[in-house]
PDB file of N, CA and C in Angstrom:
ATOM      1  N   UNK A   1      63.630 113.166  82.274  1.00  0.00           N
ATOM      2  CA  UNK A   1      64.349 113.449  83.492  1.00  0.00           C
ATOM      3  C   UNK A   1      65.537 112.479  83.587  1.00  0.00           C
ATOM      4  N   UNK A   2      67.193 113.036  83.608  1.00  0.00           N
ATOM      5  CA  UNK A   2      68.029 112.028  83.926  1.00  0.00           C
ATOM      6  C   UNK A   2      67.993 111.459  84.894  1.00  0.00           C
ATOM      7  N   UNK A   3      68.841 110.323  85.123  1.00  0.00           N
ATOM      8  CA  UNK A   3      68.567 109.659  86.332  1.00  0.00           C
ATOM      9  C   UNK A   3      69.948 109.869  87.324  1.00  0.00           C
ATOM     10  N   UNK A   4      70.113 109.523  88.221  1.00  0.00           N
ATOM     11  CA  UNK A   4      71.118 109.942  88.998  1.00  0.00           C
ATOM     12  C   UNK A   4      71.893 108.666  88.818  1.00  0.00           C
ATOM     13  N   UNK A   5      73.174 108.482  89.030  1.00  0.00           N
ATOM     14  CA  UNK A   5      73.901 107.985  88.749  1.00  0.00           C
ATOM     15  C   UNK A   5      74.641 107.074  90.586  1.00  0.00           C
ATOM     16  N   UNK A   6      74.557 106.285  90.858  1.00  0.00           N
ATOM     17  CA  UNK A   6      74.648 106.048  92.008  1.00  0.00           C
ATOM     18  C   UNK A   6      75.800 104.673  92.446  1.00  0.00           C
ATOM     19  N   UNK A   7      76.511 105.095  93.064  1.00  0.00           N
ATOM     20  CA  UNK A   7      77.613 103.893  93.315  1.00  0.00           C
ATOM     21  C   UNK A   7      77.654 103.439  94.390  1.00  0.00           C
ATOM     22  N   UNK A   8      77.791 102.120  94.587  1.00  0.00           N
ATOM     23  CA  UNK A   8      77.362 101.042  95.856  1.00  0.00           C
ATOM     24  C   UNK A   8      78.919 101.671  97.117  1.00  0.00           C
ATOM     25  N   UNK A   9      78.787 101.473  98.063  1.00  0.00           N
ATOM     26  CA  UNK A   9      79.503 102.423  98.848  1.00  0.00           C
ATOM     27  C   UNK A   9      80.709 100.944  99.048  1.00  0.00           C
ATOM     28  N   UNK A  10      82.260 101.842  99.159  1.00  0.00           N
ATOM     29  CA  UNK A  10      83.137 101.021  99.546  1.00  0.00           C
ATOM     30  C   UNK A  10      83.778 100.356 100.341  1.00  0.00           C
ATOM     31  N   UNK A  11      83.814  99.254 100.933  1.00  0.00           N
ATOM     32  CA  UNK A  11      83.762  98.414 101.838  1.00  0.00           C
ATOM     33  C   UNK A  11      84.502  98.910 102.848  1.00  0.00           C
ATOM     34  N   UNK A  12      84.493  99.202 103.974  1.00  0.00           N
ATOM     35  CA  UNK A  12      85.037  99.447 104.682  1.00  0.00           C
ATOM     36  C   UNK A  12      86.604  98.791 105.539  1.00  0.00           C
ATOM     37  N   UNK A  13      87.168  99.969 105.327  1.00  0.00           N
ATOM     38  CA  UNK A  13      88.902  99.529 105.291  1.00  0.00           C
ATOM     39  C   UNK A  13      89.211  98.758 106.483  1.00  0.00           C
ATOM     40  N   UNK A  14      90.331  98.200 106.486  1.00  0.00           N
ATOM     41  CA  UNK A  14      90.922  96.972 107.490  1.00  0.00           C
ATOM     42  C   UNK A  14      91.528  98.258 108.368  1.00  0.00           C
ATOM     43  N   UNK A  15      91.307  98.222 110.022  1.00  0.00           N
ATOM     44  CA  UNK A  15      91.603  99.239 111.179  1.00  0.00           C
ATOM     45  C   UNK A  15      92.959  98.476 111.552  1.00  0.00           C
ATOM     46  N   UNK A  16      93.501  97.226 111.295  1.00  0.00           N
ATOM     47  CA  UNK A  16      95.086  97.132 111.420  1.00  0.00           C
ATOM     48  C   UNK A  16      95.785  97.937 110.340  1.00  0.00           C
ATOM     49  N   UNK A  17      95.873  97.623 109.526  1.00  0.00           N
ATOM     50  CA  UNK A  17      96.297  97.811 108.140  1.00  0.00           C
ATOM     51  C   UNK A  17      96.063  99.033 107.235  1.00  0.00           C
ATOM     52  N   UNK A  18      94.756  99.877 107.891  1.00  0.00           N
ATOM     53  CA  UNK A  18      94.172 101.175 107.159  1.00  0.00           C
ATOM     54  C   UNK A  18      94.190 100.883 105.204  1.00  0.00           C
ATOM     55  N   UNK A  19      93.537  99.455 104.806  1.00  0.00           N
ATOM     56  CA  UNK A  19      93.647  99.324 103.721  1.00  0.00           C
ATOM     57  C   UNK A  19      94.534  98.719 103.111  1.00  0.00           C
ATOM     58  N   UNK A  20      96.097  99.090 103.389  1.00  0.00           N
ATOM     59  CA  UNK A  20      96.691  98.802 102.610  1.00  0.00           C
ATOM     60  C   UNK A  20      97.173  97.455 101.725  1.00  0.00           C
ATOM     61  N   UNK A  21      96.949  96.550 103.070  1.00  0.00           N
ATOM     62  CA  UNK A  21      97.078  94.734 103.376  1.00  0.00           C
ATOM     63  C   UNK A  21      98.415  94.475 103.837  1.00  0.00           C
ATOM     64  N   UNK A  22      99.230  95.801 104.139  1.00  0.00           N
ATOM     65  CA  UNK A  22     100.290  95.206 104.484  1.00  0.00           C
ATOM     66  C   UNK A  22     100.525  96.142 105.965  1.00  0.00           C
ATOM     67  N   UNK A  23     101.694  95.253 106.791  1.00  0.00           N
ATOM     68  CA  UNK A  23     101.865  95.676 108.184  1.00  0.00           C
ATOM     69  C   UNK A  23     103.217  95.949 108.524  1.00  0.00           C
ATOM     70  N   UNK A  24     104.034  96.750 109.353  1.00  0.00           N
ATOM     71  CA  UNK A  24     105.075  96.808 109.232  1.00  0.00           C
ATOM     72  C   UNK A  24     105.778  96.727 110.431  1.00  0.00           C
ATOM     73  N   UNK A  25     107.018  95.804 110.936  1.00  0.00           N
ATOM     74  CA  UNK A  25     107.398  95.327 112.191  1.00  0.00           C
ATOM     75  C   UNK A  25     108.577  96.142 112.195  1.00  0.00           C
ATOM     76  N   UNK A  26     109.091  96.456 113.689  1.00  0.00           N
ATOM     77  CA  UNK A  26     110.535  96.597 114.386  1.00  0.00           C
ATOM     78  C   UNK A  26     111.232  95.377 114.073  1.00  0.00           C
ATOM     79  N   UNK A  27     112.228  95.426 113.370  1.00  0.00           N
ATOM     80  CA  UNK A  27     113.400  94.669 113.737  1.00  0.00           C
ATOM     81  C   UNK A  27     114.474  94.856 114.612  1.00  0.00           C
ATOM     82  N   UNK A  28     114.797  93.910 115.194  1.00  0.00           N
ATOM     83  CA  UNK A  28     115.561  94.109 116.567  1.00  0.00           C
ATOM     84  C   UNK A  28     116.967  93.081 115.946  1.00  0.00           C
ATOM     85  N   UNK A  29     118.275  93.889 115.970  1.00  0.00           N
ATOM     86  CA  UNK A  29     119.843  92.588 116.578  1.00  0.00           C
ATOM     87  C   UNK A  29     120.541  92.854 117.563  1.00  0.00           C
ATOM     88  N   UNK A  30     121.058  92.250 117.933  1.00  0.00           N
ATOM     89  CA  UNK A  30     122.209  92.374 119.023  1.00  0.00           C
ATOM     90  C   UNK A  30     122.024  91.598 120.448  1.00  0.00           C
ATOM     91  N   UNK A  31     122.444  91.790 120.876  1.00  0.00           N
ATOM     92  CA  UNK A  31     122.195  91.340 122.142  1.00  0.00           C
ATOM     93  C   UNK A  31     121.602  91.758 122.810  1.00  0.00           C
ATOM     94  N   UNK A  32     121.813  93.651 122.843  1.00  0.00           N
ATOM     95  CA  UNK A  32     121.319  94.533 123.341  1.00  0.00           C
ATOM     96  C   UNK A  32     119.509  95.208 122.857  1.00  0.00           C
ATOM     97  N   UNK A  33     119.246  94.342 121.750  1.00  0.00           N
ATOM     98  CA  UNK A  33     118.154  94.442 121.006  1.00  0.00           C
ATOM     99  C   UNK A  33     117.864  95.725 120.389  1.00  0.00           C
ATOM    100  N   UNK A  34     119.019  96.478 119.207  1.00  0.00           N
ATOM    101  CA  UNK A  34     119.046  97.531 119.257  1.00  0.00           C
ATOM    102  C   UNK A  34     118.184  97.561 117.559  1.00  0.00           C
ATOM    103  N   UNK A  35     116.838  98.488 117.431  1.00  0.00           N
ATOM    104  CA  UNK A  35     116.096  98.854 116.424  1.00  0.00           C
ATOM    105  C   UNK A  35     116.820  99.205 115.303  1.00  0.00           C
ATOM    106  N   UNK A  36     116.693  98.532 113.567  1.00  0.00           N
ATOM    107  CA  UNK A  36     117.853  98.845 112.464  1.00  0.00           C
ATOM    108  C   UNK A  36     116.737  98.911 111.617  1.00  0.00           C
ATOM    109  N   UNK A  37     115.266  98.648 111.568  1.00  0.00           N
ATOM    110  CA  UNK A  37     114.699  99.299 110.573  1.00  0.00           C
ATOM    111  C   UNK A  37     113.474  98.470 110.893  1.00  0.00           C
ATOM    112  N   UNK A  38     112.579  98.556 109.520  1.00  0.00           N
ATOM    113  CA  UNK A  38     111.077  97.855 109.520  1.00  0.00           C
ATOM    114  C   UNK A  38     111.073  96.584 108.323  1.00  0.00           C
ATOM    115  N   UNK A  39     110.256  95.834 108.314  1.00  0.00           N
ATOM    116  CA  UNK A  39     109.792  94.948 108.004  1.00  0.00           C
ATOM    117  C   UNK A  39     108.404  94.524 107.587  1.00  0.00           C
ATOM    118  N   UNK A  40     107.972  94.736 105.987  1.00  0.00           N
ATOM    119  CA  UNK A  40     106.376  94.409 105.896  1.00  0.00           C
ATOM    120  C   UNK A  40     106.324  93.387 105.683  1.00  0.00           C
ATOM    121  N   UNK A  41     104.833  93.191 106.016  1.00  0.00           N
ATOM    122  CA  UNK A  41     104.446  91.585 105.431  1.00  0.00           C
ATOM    123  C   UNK A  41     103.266  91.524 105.625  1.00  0.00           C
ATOM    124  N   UNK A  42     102.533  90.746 105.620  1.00  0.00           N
ATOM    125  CA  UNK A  42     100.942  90.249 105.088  1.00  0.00           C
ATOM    126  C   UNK A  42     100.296  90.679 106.025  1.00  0.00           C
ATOM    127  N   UNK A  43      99.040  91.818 106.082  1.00  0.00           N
ATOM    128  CA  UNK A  43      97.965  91.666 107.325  1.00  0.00           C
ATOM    129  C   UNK A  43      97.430  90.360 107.903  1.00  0.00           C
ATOM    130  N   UNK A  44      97.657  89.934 108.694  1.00  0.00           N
ATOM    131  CA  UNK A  44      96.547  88.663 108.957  1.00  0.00           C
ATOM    132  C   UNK A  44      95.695  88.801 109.466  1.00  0.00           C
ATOM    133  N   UNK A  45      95.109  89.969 110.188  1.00  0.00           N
ATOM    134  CA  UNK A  45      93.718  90.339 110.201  1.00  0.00           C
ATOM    135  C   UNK A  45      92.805  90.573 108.855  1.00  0.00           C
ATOM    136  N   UNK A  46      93.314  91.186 107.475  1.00  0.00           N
ATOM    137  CA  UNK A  46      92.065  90.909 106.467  1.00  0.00           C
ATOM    138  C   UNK A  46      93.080  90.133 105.127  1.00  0.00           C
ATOM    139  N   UNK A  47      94.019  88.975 105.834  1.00  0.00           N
ATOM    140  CA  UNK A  47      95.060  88.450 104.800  1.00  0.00           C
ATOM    141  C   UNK A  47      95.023  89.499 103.584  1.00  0.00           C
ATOM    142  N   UNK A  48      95.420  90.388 103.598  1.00  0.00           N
ATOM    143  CA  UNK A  48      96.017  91.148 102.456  1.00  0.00           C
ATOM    144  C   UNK A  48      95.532  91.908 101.342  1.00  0.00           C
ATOM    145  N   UNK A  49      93.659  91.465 101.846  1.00  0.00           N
ATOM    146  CA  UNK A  49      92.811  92.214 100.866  1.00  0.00           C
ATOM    147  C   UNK A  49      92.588  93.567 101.586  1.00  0.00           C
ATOM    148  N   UNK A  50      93.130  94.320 102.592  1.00  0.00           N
ATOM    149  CA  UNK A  50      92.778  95.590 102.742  1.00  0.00           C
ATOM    150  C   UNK A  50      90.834  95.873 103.119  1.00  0.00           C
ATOM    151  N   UNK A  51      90.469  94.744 103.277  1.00  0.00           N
ATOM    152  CA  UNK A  51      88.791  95.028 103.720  1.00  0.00           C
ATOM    153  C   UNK A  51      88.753  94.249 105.254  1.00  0.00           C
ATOM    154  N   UNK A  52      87.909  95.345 105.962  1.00  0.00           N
ATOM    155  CA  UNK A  52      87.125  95.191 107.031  1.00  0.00           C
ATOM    156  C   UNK A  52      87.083  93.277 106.895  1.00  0.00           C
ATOM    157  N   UNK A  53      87.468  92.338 108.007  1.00  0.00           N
ATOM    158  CA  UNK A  53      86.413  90.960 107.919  1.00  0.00           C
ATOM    159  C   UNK A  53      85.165  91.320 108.072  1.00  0.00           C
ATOM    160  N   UNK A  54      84.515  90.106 107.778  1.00  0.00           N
ATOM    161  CA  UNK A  54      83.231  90.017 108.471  1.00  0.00           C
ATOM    162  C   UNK A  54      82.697  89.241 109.173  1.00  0.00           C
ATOM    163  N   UNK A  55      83.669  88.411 109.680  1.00  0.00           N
ATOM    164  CA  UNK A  55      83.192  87.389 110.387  1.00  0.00           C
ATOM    165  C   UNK A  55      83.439  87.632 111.559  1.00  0.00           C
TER     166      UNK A  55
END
């Protein structure tokens, strides 16, 4: 009888970030604070590994 083949389930994704590890901001210039594009950079909710914390 083969045996079934079974894989440990995958950690559950970072809910800021949806995985990816990265986050992406409004940039604002002017005086008038007028929106010119986005900006990624590091999750700091799961620093950049894309997993759920656990602490």
């Amino acid at each position: 009888m083969p045996r079934k083949k079974t894989t440990a389930p995958a950690p559950p994704s970072c809910p800021v970030c949806q995985g990816s590890g990265e986050v992406s901001r409004t940039v604002h210039v002017g005086r008038k604070r007028r929106a010119v594009g986005e900006q990624t950079g590091l999750c700091l909710n799961c620093l950049g590994s894309g997993e759920a914390p656990t602490a």
